[in-house]
Protein backbone atom coordinates (compact mmCIF):
# COMPACT_ATOMS: atom_id res chain seq x y z
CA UNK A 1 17.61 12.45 3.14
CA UNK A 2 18.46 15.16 1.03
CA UNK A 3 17.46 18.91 1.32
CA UNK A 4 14.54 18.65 -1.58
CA UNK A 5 13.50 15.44 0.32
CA UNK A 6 13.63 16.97 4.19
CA UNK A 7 11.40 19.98 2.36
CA UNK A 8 8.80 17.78 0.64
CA UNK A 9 8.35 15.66 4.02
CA UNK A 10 7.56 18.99 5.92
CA UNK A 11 4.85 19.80 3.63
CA UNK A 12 2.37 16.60 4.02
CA UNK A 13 1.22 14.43 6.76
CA UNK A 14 0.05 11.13 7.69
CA UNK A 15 -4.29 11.48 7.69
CA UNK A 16 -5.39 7.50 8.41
CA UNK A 17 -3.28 4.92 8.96
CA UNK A 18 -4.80 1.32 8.94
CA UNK A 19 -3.60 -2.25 9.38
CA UNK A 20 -3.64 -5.87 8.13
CA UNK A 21 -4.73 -8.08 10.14
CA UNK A 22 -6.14 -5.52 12.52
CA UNK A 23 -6.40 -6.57 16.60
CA UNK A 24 -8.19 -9.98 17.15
CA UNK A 25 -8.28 -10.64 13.19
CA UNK A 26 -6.95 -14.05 11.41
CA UNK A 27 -7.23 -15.60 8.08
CA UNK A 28 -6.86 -14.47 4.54
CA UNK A 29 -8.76 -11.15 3.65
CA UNK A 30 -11.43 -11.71 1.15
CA UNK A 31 -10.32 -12.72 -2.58
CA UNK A 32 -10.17 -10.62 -5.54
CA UNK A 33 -12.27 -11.13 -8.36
CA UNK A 34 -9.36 -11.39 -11.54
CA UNK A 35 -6.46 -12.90 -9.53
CA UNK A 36 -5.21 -16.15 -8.37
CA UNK A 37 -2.79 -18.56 -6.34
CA UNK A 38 -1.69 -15.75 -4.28
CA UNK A 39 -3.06 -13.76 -1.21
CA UNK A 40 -0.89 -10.48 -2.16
CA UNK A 41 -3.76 -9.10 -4.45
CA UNK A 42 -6.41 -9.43 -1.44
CA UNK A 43 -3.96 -7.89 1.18
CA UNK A 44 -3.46 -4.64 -0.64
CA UNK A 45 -7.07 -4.13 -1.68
CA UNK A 46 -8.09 -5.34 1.92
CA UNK A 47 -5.95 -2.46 3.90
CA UNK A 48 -6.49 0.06 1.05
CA UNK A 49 -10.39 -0.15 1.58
CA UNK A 50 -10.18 0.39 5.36
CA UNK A 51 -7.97 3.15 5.26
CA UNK A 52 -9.74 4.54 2.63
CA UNK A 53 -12.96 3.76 4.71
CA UNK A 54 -12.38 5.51 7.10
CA UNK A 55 -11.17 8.81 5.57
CA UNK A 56 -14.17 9.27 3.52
CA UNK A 57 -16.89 7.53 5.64
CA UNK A 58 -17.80 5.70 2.63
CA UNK A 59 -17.73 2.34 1.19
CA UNK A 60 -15.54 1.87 -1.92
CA UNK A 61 -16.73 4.08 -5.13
CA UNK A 62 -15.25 7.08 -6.60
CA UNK A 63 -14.54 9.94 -3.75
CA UNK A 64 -13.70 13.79 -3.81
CA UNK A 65 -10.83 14.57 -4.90
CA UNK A 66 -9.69 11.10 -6.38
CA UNK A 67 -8.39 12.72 -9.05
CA UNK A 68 -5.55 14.44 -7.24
CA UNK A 69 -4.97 10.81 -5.16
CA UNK A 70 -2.02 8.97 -6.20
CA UNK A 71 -1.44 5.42 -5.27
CA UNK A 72 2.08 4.25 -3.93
CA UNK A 73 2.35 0.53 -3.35
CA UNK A 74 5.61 -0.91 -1.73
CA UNK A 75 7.24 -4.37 -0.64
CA UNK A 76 9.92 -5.66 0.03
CA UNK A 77 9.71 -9.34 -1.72
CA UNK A 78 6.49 -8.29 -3.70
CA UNK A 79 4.20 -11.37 -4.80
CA UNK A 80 6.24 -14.09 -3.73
CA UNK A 81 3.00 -16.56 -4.13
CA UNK A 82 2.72 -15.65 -7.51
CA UNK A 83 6.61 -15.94 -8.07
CA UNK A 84 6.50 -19.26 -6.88
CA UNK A 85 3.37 -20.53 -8.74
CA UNK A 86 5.39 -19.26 -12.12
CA UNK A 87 8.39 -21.25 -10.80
CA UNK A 88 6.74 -24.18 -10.46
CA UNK A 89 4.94 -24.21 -13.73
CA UNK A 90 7.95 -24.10 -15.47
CA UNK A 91 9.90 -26.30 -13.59
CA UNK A 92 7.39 -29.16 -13.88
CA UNK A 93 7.11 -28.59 -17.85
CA UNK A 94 2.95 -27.58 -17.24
CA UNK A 95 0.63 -24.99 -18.89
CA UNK A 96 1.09 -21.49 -17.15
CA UNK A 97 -2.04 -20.09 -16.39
CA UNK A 98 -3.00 -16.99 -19.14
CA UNK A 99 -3.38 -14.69 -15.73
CA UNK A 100 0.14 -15.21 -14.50
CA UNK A 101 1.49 -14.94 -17.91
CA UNK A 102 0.46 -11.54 -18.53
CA UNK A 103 0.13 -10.25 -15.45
CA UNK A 104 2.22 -8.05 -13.32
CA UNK A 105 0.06 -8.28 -9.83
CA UNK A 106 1.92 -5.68 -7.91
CA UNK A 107 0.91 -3.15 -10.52
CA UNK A 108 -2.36 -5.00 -11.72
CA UNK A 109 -3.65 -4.69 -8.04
CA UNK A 110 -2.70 -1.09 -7.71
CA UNK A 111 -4.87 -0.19 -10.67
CA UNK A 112 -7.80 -2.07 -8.78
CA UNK A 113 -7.21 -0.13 -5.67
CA UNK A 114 -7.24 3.27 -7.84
CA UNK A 115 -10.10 2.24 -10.04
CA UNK A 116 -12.47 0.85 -7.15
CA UNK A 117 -12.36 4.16 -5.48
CA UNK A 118 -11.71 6.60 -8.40
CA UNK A 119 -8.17 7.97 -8.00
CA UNK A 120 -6.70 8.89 -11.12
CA UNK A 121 -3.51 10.27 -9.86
CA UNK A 122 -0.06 8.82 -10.62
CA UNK A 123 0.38 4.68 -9.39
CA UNK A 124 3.46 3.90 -8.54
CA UNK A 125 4.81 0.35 -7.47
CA UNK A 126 8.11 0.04 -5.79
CA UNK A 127 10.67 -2.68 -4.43
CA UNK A 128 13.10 -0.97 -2.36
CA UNK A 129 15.90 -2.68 -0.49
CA UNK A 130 15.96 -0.78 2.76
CA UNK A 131 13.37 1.25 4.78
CA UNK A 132 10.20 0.39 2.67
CA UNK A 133 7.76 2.33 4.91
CA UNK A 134 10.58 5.68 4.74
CA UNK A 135 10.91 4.13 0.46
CA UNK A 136 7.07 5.13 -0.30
CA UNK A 137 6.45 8.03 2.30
CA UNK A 138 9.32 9.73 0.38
CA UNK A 139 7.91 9.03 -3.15
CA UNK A 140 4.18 10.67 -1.37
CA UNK A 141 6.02 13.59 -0.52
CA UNK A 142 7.80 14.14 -3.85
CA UNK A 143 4.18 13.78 -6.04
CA UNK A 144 2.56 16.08 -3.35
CA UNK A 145 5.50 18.64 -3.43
CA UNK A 146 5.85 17.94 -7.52
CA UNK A 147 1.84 19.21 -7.50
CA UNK A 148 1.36 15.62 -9.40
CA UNK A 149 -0.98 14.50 -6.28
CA UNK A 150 -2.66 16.28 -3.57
CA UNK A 151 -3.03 13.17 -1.39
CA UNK A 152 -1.36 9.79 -2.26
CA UNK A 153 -2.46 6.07 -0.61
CA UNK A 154 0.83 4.59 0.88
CA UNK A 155 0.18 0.68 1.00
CA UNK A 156 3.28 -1.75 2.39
CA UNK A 157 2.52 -5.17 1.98
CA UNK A 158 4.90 -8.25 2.64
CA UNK A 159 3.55 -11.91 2.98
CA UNK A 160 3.85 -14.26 5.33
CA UNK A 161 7.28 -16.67 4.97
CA UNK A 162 6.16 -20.07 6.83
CA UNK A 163 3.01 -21.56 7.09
CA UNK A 164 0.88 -19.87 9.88
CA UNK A 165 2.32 -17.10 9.63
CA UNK A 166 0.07 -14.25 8.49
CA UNK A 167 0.10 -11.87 5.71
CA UNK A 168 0.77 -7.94 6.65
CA UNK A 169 0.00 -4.97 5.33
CA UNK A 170 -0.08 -1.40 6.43
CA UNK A 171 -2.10 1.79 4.35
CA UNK A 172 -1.23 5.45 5.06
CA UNK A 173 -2.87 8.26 3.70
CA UNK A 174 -0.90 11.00 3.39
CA UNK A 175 -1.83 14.62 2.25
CA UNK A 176 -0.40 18.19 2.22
CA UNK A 177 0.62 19.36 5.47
CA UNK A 178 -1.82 22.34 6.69
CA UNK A 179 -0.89 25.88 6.76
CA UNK A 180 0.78 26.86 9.48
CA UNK A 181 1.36 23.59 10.81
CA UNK A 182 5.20 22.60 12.23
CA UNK A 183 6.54 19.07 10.73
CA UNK A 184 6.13 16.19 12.89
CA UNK A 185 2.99 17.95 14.90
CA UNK A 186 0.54 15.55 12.90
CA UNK A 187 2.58 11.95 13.46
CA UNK A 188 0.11 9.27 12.99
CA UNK A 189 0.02 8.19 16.63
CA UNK A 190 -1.58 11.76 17.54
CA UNK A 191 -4.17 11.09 14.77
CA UNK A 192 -7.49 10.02 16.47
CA UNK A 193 -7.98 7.95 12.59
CA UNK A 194 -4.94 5.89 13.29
CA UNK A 195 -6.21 1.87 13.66
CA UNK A 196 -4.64 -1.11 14.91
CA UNK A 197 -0.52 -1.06 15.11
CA UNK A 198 2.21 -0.74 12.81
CA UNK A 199 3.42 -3.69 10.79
CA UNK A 200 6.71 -5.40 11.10
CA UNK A 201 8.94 -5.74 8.19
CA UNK A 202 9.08 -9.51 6.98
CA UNK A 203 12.72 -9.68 7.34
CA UNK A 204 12.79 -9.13 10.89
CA UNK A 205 13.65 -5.50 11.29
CA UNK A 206 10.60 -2.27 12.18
CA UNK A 207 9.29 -1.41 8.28
């Protein structure tokens, strides 16, 4: 990390921090209305609505402030569902369906997020090759310390890569650090809105 970078990540924090699937949970999370043959779309909007949840005590719908909220959505290996169903389609010689022909689902699905709850800051959707959960806390601190965002929604989502294995997908809210404050004193493990534990990374190592 460079000297810009180690400056913006002393100036915000980590608010709420939510999982997917959360302690005692299996299954898909519920479907999105718009999307198909992939589970990616519900994942995000799933652990973006309880993180969200439980910051502003509220059930999705525009909140205070969403117009300084940026969203930041991150993975890995993105929609590899989707990937697939394109693969196939072509392969085989068949009709693609109009919905995976146009659309772009990791960015598609970020606009959901930000339009079911009313953020109109920057969205921004990223496939890094290392450290994705260090990838999109670094691009929250740079539209915080940029004065693009006040706040931004952190979402890392990777799917499952065998059958049975489940989805997972972790939300962070972060927001400017407050006055006074020293960096690292608000970690999200001190944070009494912290839920469930952090997700591993699908290749194996700690995201």
């Amino acid at each position: 990390m460079n000297t810009a970078e180690a400056v913006s990540r002393a100036a915000s924090a980590v608010r709420v921090q939510a999982v997917w699937p959360g302690p005692g949970e299996s299954g898909d999370p519920p479907a999105v209305p718009g999307f198909i043959e992939s589970t990616f779309p519900a994942l995000v909007c799933a652990v973006a609505d309880r993180c969200l949840t439980v910051r502003h005590c509220t059930p999705p719908g525009p909140v205070p402030h969403g117009d300084r909220t940026g969203v930041v959505l991150v993975s890995r290996y993105g929609d590899r569902a989707t990937a697939s169903a394109v693969a196939r389609a072509v392969d085989d010689g068949t009709r693609m369906p109009s919905l995976l022909f146009f659309q772009s689902v990791p960015n598609a699905v970020a606009g959901r997020v930000a339009a079911r709850w009313g953020l109109a800051g920057p969205i921004v959707c990223v496939s890094p090759v290392g450290d994705a959960r260090a990838e999109g806390m670094d691009i929250a601190d740079l539209l915080i310390a940029d004065g693009d965002a006040d706040e931004a929604l952190v979402v890392l989502a990777e799917q499952g890569w065998t059958d049975g294995e489940p989805d997972r997908a972790e939300a962070l809210l972060v927001t400017a650090r407050a006055p006074g404050s020293r960096a690292g004193a608000e970690h999200p493990s001190k944070n009494p809105d912290v839920i469930a534990p952090p997700v591993t990374d699908r290749g194996g190592e700690p995201s």
